[in-house]
Protein backbone atom coordinates (compact mmCIF):
# COMPACT_ATOMS: atom_id res chain seq x y z
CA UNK A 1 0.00 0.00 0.00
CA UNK A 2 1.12 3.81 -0.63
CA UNK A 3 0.19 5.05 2.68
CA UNK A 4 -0.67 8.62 3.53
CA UNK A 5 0.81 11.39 5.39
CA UNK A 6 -1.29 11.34 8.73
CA UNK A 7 -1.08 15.14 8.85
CA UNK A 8 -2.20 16.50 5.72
CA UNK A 9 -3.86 13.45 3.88
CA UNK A 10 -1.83 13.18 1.24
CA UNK A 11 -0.33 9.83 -0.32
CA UNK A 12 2.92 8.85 0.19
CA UNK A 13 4.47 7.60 -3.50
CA UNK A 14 2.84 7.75 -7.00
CA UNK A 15 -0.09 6.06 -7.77
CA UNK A 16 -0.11 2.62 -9.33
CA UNK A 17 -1.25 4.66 -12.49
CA UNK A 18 1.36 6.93 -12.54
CA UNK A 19 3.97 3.98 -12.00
CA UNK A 20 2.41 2.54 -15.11
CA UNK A 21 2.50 5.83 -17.07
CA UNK A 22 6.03 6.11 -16.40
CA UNK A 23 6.72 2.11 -17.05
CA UNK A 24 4.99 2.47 -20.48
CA UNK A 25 7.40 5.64 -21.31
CA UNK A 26 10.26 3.66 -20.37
CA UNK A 27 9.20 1.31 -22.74
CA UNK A 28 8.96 3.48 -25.82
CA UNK A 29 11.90 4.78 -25.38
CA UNK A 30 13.24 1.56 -25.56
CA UNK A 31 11.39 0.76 -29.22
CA UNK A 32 12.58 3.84 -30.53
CA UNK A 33 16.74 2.72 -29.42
CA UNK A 34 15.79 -0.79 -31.11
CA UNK A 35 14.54 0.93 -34.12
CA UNK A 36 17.94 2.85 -34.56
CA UNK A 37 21.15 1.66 -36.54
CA UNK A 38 24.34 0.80 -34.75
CA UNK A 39 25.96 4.02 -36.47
CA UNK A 40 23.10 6.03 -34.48
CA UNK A 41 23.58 4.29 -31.41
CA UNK A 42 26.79 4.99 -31.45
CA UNK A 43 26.08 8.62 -31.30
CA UNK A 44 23.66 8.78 -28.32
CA UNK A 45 24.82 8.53 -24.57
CA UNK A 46 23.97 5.22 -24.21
CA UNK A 47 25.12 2.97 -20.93
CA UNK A 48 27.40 0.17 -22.03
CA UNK A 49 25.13 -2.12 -19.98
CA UNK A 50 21.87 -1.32 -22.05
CA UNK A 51 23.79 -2.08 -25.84
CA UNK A 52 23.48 -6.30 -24.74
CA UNK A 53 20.17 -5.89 -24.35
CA UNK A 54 18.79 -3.28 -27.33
CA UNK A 55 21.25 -5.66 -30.01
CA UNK A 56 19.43 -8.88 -28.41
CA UNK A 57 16.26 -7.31 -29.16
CA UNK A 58 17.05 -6.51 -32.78
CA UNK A 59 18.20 -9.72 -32.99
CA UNK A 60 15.05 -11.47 -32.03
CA UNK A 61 12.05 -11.23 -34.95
CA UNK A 62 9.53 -13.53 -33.34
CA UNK A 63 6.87 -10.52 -32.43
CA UNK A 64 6.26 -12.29 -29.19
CA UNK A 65 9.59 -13.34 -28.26
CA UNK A 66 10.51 -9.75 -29.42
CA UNK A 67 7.84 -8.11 -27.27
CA UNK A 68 9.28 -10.10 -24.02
CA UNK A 69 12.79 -9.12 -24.52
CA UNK A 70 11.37 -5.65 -25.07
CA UNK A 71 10.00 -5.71 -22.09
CA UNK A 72 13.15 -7.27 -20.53
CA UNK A 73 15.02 -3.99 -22.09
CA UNK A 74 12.69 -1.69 -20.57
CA UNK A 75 12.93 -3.23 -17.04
CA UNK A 76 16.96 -2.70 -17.15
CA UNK A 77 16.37 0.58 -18.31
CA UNK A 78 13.78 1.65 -15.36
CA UNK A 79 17.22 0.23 -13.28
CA UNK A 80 19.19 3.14 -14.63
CA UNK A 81 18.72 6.65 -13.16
CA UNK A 82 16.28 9.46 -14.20
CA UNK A 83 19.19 11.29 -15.83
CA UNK A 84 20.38 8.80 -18.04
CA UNK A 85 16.87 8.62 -19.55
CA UNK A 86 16.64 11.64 -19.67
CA UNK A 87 19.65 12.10 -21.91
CA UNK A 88 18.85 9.47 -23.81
CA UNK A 89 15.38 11.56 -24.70
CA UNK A 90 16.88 14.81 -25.40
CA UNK A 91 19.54 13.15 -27.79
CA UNK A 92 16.59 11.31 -29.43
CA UNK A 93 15.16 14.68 -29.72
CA UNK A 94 18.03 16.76 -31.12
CA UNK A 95 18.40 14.13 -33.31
CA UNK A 96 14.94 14.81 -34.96
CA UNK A 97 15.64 18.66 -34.85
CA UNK A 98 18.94 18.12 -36.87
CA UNK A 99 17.18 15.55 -39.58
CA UNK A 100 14.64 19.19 -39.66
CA UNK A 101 17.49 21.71 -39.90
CA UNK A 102 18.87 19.14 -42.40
CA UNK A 103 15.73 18.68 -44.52
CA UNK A 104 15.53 22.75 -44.55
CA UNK A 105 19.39 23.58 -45.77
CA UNK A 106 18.10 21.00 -48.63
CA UNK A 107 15.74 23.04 -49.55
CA UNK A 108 17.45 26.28 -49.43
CA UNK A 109 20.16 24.74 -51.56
CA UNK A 110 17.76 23.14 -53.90
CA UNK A 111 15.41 27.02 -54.43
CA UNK A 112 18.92 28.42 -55.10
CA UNK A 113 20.00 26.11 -57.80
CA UNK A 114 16.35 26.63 -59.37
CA UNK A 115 17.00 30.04 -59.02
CA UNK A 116 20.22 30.28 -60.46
CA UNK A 117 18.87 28.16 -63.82
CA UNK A 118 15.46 30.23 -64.26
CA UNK A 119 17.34 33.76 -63.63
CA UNK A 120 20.86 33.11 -64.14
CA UNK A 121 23.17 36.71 -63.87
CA UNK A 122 20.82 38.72 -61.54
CA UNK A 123 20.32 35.75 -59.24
CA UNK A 124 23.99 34.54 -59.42
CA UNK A 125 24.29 38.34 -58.54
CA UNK A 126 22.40 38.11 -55.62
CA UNK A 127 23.73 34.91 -54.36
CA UNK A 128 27.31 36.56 -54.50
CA UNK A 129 25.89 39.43 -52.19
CA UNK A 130 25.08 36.66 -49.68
CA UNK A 131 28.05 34.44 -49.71
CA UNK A 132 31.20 36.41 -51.05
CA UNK A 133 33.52 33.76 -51.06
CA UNK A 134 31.69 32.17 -53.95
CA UNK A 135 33.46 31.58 -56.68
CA UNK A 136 31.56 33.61 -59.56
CA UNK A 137 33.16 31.75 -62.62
CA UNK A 138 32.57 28.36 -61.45
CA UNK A 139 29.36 28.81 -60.36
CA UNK A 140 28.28 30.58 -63.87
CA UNK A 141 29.95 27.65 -65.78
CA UNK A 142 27.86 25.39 -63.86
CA UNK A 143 24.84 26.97 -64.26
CA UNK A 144 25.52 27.48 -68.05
CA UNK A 145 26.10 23.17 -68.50
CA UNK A 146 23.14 22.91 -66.13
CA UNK A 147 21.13 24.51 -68.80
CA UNK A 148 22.84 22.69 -72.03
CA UNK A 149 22.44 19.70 -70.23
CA UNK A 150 18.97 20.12 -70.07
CA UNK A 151 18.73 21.60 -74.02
CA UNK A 152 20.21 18.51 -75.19
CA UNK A 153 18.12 16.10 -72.58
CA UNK A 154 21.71 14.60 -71.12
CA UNK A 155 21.92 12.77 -67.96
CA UNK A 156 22.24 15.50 -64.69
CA UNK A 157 25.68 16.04 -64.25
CA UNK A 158 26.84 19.32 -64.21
CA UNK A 159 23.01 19.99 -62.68
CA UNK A 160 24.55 17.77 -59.63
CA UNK A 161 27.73 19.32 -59.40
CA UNK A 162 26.25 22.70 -59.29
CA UNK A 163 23.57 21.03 -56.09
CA UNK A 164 26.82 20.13 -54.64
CA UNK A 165 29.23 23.25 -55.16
CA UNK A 166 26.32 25.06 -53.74
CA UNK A 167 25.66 22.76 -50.10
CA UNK A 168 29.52 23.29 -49.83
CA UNK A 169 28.92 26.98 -50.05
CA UNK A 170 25.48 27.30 -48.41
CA UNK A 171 25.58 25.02 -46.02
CA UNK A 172 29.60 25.16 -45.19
CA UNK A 173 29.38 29.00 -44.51
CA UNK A 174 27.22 28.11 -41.43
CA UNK A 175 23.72 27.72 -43.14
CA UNK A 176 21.69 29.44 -40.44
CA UNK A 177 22.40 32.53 -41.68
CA UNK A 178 20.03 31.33 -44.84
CA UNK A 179 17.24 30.86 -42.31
CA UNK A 180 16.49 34.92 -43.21
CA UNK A 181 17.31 34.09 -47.40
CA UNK A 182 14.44 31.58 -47.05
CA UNK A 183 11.72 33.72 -46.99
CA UNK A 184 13.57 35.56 -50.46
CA UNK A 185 14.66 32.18 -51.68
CA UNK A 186 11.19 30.42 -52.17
């Protein structure tokens, strides 16, 4: 039994409900580390005691011998304290807010090299006034196979190179500071 305080009526440890609530989070979190690749494990702050146990679970197909050592998973990782779990959740989240920020410099890229075809000079213009240390003749040739390569219905090449010469640029000069050229860009 919880028990209550004799003074001021109030119980003594969660609730049986909230125990559950708590059990069932636990448990999520541990589908979501099964779920990941080794290569994103590897990246996360996970205790070397818990990697056994999430690789046995991959392992393991059967759903219901899956769903026991699931459950076995999630009862080792209720043994580890609050603030391992609770780096293990904000890594999990970051993790989705860099696949966002990711998705987003894609984007940006991709408008510019759109841009760049549709406009060419004034936008290649404009680009420069953005990120100096462009490299105006390269980026011109580019744009000008781009557009032949297109004409002539070749395979993508130069229309790659120039997606690529522009993520170096774009996204190597720091790529936030596009989060204000979005709104221009699109």
């Amino acid at each position: 039994m919880r028990g209550r305080d004799d003074e001021t009526g109030e119980f003594l440890s969660p609730s049986r409900s909230q125990n559950r609530r708590e059990a069932l989070e636990v448990l999520a979190l541990g589908e979501k580390l099964v779920a990941l690749t080794e290569a994103q494990l590897a990246k996360l702050p996970v205790p070397d005691s818990l990697l056994p146990h999430i690789r046995e679970c991959k392992r393991i197909t059967a759903n219901i011998a899956h769903k026991r050592q699931l459950a076995f998973l999630a009862k080792q990782m209720r043994r580890e304290d609050d603030d391992v779990l609770n780096a293990l959740r904000d890594a999990l989240d970051e993790d989705g807010e860099a696949a966002r920020r990711e998705v987003a410099a894609m984007h940006r890229v991709e408008a510019w090299r759109e841009r760049l075809i549709a406009d060419g000079d004034p936008a290649l213009a404009q680009l420069l006034d953005e990120y100096p240390t462009a490299d105006r003749q390269r980026l011109r040739q580019l744009v000008r196979n781009t557009i032949d390569e297109r004409n002539r219905n070749k395979p993508p090449h130069s229309f790659r190179e120039l997606y690529r010469e522009l993520r170096g640029l774009i996204v190597g000069s720091g790529g936030d500071a596009g989060d204000d050229e979005s709104d221009d860009v699109e």
